[in-house]
N, C-alpha and C. Protein backbone atom coordinates (compact mmCIF):
# COMPACT_ATOMS: atom_id res chain seq x y z
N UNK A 1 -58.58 -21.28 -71.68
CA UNK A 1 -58.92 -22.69 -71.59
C UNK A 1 -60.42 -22.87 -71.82
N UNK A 2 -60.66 -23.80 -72.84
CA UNK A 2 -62.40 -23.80 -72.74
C UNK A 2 -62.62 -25.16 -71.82
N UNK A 3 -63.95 -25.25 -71.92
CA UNK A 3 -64.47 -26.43 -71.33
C UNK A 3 -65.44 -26.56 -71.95
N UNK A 4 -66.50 -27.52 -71.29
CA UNK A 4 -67.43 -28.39 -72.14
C UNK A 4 -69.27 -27.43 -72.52
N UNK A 5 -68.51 -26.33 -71.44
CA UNK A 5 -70.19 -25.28 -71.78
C UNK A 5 -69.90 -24.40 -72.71
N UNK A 6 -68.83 -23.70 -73.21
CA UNK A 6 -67.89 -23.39 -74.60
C UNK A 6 -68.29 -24.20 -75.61
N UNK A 7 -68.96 -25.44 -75.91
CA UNK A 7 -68.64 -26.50 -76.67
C UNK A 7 -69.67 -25.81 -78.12
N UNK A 8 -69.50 -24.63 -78.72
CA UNK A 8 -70.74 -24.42 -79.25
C UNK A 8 -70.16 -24.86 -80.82
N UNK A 9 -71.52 -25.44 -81.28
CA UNK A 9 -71.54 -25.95 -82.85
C UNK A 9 -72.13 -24.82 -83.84
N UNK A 10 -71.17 -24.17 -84.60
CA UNK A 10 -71.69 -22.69 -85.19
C UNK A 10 -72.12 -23.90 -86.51
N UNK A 11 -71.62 -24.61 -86.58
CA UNK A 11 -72.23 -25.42 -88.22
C UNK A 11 -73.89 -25.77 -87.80
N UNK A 12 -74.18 -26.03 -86.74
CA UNK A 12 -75.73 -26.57 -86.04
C UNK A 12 -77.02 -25.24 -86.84
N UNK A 13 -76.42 -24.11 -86.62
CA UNK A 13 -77.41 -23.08 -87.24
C UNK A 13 -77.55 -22.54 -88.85
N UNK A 14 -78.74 -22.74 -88.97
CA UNK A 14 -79.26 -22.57 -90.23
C UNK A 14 -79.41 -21.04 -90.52
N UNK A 15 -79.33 -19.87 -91.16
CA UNK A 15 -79.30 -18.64 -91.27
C UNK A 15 -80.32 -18.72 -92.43
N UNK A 16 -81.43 -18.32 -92.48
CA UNK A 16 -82.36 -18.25 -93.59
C UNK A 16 -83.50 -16.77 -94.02
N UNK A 17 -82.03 -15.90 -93.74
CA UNK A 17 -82.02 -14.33 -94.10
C UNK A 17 -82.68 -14.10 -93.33
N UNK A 18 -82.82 -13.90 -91.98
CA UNK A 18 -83.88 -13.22 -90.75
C UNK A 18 -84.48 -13.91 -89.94
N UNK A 19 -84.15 -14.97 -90.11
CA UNK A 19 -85.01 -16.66 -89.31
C UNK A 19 -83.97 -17.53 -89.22
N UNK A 20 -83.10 -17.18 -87.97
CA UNK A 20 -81.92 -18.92 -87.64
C UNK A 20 -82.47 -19.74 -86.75
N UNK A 21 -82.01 -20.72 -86.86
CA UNK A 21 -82.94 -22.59 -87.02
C UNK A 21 -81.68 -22.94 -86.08
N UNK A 22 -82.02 -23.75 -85.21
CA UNK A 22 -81.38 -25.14 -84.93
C UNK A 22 -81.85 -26.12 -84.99
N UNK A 23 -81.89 -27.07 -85.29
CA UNK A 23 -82.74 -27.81 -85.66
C UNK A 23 -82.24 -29.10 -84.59
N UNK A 24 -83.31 -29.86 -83.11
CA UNK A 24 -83.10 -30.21 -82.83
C UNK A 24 -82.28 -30.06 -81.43
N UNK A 25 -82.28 -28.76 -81.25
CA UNK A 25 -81.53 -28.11 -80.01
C UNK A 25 -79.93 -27.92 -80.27
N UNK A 26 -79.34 -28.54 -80.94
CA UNK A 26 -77.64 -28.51 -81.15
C UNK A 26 -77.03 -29.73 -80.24
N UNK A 27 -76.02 -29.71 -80.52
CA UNK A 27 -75.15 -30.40 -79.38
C UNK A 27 -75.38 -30.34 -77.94
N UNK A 28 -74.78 -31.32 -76.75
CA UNK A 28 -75.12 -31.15 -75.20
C UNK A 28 -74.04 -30.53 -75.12
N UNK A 29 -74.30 -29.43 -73.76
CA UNK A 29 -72.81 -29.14 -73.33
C UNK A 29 -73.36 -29.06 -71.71
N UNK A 30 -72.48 -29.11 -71.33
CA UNK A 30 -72.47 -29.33 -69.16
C UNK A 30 -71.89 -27.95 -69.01
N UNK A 31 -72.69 -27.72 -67.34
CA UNK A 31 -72.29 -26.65 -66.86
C UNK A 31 -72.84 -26.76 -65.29
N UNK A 32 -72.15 -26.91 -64.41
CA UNK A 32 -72.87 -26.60 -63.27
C UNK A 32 -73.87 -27.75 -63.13
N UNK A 33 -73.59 -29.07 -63.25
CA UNK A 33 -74.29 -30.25 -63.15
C UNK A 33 -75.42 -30.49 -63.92
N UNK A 34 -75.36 -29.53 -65.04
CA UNK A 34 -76.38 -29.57 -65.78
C UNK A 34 -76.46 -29.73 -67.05
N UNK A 35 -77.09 -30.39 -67.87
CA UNK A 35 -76.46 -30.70 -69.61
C UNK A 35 -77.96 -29.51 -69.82
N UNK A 36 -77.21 -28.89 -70.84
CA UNK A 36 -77.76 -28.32 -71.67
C UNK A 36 -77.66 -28.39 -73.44
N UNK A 37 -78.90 -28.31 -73.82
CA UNK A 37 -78.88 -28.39 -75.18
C UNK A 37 -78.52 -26.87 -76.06
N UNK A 38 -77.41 -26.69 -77.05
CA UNK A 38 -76.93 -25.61 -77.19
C UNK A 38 -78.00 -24.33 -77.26
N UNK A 39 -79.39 -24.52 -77.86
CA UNK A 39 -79.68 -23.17 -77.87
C UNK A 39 -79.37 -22.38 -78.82
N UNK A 40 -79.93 -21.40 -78.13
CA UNK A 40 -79.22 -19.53 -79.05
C UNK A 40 -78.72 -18.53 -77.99
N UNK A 41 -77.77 -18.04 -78.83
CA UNK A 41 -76.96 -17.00 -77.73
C UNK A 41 -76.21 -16.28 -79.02
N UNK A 42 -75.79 -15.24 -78.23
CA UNK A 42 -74.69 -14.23 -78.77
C UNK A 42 -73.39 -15.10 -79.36
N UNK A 43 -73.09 -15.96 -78.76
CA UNK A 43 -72.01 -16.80 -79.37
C UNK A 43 -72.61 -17.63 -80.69
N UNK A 44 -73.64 -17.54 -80.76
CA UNK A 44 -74.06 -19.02 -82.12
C UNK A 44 -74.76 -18.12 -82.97
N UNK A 45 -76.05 -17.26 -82.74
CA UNK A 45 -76.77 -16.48 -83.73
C UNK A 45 -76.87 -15.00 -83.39
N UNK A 46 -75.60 -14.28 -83.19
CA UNK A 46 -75.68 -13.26 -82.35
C UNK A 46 -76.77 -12.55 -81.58
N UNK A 47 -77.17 -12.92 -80.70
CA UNK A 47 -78.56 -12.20 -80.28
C UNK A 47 -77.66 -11.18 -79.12
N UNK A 48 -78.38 -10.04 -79.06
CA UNK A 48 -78.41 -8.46 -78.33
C UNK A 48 -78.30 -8.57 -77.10
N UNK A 49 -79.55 -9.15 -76.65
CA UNK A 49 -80.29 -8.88 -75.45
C UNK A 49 -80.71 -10.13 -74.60
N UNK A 50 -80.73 -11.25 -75.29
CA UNK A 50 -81.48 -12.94 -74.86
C UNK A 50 -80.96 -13.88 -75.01
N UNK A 51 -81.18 -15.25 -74.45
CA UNK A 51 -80.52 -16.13 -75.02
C UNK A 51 -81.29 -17.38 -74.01
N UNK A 52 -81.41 -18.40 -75.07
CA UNK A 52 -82.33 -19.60 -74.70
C UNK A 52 -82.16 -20.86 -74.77
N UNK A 53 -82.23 -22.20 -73.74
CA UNK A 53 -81.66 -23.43 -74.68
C UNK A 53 -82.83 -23.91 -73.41
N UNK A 54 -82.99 -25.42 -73.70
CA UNK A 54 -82.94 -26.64 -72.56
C UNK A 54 -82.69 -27.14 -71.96
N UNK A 55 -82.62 -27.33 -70.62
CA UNK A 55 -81.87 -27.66 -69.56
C UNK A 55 -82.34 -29.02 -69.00
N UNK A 56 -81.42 -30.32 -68.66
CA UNK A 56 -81.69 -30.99 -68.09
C UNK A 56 -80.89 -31.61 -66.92
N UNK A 57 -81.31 -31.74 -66.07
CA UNK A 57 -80.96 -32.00 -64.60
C UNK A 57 -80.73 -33.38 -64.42
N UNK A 58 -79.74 -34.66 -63.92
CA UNK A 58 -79.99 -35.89 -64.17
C UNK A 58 -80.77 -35.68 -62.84
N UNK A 59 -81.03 -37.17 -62.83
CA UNK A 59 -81.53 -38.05 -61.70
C UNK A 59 -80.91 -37.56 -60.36
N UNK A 60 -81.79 -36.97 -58.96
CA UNK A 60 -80.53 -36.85 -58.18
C UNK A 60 -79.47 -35.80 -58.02
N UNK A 61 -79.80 -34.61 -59.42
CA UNK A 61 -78.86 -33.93 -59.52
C UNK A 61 -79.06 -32.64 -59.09
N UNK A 62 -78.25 -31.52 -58.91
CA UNK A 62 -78.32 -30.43 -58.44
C UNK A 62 -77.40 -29.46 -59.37
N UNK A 63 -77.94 -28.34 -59.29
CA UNK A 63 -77.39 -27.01 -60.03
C UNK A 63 -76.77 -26.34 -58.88
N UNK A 64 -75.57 -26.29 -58.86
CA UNK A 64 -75.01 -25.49 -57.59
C UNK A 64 -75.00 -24.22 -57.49
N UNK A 65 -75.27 -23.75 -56.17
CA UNK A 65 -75.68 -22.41 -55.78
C UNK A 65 -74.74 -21.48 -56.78
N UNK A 66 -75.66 -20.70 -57.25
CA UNK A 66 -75.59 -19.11 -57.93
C UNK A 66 -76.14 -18.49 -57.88
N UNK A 67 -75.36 -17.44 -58.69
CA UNK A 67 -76.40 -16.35 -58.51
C UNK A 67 -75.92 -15.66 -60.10
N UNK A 68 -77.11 -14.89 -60.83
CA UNK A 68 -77.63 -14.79 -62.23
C UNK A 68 -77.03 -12.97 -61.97
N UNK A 69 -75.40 -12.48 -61.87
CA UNK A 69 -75.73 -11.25 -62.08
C UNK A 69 -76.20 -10.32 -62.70
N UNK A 70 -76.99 -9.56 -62.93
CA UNK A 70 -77.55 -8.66 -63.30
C UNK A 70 -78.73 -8.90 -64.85
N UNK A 71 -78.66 -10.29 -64.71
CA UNK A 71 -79.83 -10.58 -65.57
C UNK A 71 -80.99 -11.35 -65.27
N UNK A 72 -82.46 -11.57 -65.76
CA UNK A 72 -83.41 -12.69 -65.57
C UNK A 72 -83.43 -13.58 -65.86
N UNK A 73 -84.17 -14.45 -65.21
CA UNK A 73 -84.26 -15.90 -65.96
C UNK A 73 -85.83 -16.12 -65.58
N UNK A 74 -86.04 -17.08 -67.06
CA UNK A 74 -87.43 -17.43 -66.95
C UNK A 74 -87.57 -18.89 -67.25
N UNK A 75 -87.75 -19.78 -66.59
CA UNK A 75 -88.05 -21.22 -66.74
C UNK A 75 -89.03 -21.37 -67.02
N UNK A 76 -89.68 -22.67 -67.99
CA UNK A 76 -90.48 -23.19 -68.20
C UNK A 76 -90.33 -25.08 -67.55
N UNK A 77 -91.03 -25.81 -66.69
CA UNK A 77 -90.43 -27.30 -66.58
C UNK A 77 -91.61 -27.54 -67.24
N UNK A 78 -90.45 -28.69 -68.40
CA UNK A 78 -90.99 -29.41 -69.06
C UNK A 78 -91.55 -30.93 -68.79
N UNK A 79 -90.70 -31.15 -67.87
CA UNK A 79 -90.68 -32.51 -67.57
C UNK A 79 -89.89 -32.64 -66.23
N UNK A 80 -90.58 -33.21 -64.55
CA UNK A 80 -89.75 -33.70 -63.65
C UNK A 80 -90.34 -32.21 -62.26
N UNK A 81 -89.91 -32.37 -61.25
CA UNK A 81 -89.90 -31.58 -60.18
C UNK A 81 -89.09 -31.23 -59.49
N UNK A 82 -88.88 -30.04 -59.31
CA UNK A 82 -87.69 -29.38 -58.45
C UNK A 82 -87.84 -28.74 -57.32
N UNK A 83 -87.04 -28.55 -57.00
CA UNK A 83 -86.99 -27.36 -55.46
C UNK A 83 -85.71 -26.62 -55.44
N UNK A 84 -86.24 -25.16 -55.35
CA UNK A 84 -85.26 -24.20 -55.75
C UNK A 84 -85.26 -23.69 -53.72
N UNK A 85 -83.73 -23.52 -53.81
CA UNK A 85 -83.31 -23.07 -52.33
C UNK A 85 -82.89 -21.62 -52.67
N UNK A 86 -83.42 -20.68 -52.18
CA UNK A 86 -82.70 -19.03 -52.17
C UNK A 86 -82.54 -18.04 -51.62
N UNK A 87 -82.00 -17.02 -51.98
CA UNK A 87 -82.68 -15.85 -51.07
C UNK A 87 -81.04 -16.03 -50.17
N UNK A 88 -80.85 -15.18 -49.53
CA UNK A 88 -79.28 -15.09 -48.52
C UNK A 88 -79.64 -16.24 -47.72
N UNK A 89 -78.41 -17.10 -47.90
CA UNK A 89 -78.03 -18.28 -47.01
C UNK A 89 -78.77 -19.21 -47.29
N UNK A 90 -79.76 -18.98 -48.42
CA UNK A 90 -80.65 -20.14 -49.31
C UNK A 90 -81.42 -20.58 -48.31
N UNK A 91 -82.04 -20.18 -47.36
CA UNK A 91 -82.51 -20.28 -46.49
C UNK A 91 -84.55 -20.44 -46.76
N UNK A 92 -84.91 -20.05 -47.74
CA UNK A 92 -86.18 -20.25 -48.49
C UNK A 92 -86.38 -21.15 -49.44
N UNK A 93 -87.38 -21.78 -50.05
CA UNK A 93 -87.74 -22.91 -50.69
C UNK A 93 -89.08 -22.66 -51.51
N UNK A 94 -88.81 -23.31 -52.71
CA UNK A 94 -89.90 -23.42 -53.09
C UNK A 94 -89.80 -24.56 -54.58
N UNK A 95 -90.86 -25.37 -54.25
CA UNK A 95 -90.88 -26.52 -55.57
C UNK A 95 -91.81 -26.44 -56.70
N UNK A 96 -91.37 -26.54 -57.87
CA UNK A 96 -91.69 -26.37 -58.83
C UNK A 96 -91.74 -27.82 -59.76
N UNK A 97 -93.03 -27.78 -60.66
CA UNK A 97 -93.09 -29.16 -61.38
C UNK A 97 -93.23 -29.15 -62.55
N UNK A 98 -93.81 -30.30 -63.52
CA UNK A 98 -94.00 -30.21 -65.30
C UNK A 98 -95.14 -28.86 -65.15
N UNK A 99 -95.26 -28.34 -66.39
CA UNK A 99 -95.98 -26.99 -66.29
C UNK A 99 -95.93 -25.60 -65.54
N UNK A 100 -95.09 -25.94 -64.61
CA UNK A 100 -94.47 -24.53 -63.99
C UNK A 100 -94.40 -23.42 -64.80
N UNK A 101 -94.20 -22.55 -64.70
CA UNK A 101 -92.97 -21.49 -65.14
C UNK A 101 -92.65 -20.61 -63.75
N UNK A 102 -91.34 -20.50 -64.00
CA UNK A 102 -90.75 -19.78 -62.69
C UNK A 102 -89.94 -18.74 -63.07
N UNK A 103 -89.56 -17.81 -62.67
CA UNK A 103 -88.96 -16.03 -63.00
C UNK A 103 -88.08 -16.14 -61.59
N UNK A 104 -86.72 -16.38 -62.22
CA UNK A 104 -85.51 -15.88 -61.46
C UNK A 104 -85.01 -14.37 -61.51
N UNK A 105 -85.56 -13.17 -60.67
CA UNK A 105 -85.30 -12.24 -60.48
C UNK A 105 -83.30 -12.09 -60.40
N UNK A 106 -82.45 -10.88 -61.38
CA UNK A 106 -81.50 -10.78 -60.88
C UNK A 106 -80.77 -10.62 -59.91
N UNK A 107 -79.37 -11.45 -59.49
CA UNK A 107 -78.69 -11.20 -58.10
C UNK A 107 -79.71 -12.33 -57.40
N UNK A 108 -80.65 -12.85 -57.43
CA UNK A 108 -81.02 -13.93 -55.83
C UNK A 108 -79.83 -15.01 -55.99
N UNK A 109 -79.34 -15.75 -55.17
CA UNK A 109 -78.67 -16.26 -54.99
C UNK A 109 -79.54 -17.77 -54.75
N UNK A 110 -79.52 -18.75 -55.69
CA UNK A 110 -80.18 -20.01 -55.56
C UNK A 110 -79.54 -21.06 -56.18
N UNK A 111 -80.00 -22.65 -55.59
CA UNK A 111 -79.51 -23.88 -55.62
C UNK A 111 -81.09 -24.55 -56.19
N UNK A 112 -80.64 -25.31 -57.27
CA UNK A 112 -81.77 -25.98 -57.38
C UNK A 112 -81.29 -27.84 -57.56
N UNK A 113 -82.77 -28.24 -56.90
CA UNK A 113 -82.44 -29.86 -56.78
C UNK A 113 -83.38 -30.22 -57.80
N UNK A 114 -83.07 -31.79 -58.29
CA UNK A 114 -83.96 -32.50 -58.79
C UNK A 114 -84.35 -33.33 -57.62
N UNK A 115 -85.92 -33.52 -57.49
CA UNK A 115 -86.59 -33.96 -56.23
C UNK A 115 -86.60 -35.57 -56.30
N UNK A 116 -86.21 -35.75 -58.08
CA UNK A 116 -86.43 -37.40 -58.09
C UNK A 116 -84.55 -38.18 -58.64
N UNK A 117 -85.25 -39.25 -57.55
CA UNK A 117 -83.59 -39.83 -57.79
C UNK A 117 -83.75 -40.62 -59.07
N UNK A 118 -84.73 -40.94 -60.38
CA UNK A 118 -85.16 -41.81 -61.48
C UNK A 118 -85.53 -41.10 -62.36
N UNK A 119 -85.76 -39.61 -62.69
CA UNK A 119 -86.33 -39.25 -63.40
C UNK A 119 -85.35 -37.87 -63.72
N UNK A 120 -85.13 -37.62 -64.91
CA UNK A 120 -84.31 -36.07 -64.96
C UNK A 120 -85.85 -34.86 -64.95
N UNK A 121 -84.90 -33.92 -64.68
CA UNK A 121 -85.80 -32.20 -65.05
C UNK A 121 -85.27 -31.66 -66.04
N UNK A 122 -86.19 -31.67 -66.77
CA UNK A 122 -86.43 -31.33 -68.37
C UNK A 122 -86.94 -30.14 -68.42
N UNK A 123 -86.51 -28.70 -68.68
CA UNK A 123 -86.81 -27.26 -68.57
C UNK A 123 -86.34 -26.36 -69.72
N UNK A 124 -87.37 -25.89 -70.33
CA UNK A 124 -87.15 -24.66 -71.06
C UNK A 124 -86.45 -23.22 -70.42
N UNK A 125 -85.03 -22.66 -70.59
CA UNK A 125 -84.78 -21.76 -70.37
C UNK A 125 -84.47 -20.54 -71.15
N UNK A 126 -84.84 -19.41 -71.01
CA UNK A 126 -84.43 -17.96 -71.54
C UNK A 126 -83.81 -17.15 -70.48
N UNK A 127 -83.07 -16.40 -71.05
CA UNK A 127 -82.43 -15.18 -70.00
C UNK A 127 -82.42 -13.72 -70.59
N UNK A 128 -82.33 -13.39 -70.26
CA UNK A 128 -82.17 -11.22 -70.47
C UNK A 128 -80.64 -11.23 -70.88
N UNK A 129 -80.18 -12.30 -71.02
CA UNK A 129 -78.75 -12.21 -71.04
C UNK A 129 -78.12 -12.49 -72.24
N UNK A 130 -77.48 -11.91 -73.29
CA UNK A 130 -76.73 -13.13 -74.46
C UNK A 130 -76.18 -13.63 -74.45
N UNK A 131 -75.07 -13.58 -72.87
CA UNK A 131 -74.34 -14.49 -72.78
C UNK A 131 -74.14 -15.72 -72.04
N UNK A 132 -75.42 -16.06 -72.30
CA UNK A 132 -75.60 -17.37 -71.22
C UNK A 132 -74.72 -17.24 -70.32
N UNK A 133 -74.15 -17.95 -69.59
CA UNK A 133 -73.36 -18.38 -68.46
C UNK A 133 -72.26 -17.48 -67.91
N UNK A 134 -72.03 -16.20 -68.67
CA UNK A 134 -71.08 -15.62 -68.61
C UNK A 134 -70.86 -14.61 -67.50
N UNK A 135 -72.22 -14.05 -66.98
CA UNK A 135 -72.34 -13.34 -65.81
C UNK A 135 -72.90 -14.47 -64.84
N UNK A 136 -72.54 -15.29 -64.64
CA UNK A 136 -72.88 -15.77 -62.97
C UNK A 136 -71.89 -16.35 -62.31
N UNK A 137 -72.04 -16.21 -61.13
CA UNK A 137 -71.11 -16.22 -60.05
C UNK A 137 -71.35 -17.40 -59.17
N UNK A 138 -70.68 -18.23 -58.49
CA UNK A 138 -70.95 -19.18 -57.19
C UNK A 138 -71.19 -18.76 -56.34
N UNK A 139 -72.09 -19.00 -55.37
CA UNK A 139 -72.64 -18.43 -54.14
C UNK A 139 -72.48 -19.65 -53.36
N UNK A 140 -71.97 -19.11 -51.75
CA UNK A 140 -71.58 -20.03 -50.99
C UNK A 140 -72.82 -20.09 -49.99
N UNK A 141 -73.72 -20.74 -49.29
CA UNK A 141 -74.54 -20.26 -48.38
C UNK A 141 -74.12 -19.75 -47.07
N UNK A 142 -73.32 -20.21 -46.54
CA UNK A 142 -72.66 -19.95 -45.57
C UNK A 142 -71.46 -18.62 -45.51
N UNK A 143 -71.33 -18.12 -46.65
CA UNK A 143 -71.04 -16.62 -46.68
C UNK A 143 -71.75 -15.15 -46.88
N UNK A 144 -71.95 -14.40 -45.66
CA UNK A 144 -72.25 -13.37 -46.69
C UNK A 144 -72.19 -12.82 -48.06
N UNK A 145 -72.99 -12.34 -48.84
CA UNK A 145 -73.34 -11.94 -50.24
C UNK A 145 -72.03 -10.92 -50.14
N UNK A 146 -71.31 -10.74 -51.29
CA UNK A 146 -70.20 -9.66 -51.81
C UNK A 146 -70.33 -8.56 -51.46
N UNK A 147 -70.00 -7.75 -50.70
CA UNK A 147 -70.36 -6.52 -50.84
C UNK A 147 -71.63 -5.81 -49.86
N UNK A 148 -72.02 -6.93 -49.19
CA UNK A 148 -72.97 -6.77 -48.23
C UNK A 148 -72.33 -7.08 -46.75
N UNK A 149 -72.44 -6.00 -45.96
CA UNK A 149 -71.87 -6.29 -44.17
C UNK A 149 -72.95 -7.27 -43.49
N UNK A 150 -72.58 -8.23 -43.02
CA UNK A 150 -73.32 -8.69 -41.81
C UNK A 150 -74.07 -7.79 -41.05
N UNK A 151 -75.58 -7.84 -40.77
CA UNK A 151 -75.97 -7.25 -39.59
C UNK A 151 -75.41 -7.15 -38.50
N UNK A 152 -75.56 -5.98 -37.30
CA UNK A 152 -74.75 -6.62 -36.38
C UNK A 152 -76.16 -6.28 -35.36
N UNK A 153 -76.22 -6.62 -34.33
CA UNK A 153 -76.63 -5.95 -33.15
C UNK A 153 -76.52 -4.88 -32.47
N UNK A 154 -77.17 -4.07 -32.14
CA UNK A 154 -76.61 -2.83 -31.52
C UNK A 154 -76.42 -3.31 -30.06
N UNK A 155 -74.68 -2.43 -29.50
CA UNK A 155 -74.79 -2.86 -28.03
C UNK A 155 -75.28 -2.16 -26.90
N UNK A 156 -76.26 -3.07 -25.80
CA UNK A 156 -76.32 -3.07 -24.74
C UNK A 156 -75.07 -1.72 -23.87
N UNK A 157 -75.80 -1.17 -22.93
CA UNK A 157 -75.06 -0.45 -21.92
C UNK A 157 -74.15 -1.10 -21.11
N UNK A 158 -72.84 -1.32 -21.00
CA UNK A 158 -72.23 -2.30 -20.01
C UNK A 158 -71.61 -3.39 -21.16
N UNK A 159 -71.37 -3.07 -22.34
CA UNK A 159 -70.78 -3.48 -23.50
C UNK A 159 -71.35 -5.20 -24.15
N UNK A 160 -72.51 -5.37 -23.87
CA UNK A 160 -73.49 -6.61 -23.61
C UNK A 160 -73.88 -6.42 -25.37
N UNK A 161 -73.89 -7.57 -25.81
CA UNK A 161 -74.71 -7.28 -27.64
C UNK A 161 -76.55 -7.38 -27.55
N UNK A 162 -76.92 -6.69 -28.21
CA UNK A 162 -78.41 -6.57 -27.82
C UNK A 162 -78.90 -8.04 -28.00
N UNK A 163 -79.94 -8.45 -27.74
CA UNK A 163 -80.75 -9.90 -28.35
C UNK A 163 -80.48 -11.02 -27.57
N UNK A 164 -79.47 -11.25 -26.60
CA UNK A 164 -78.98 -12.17 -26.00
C UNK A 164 -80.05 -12.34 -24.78
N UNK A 165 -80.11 -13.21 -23.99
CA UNK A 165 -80.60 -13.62 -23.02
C UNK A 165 -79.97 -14.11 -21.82
């Protein structure tokens, strides 16, 4: 079944023996509350290793928690201010504006907002990835990470959990 982040226009790219063109970004496609402009990827100009488009955030809107397995991401905001929530249980913050650039390390697990309810976030993105969207996963905050045990406490003598009061 495809959907609307599948939506890729192979007629959009220009092939000009060693130099492919889009001219104009390509078609929009949605993903995760987010329109993106098609870009380049392994699906449109076969690339190896990368893959890059524009991202815009409406008014108000949010990118729901993920997490980027095993590849980077590097933002550029072009336009608008955000605040990225991350880290286990998204429990850290940090806002970002026009002129930023920000480096999403692989595996963090983050939510990002648009800070304005009138204005979209307008962002240059690249990844380590060719397949755009294809390795990431939903992250719940309220669950432990996959594959990771809860801390526990060590117990107290008299079967008591340590830390309590």
């Amino acid at each position: 079944m495809s959907d609307a982040k599948d939506n890729i226009e192979l007629s959009a790219v220009e092939d000009h023996d060693g130099i492919l063109t889009i001219r104009g970004g390509g078609a929009r496609r949605d993903w995760n509350g987010i329109h993106y402009k098609q870009g380049m990827s392994r699906k449109n100009v076969g690339t190896t290793s990368l893959s890059a488009n524009i991202a815009t955030i409406p008014p108000g809107g949010v990118a729901y928690a993920h997490i980027h397995v095993g590849f980077e991401v590097i933002l550029y905001i072009i336009e608008g201010k955000v605040r990225h929530e991350f880290g286990p249980g998204l429990k850290q913050t940090v806002e970002n504006e026009a002129g930023d650039f920000i480096y999403i390390k692989p595996d963090v697990p983050h939510e990002v907002f648009n800070m304005s309810e009138t204005e979209p976030v307008v962002a240059f993105v690249a990844r380590s990835s060719a397949d755009e969207w294809d390795n990431i996963i939903p992250y719940d905050r309220n669950q432990p990470r996959p594959g990771v045990e809860p801390l526990r406490r060590p117990r107290r003598r008299g079967g008591q959990q340590g830390g309590g009061r």
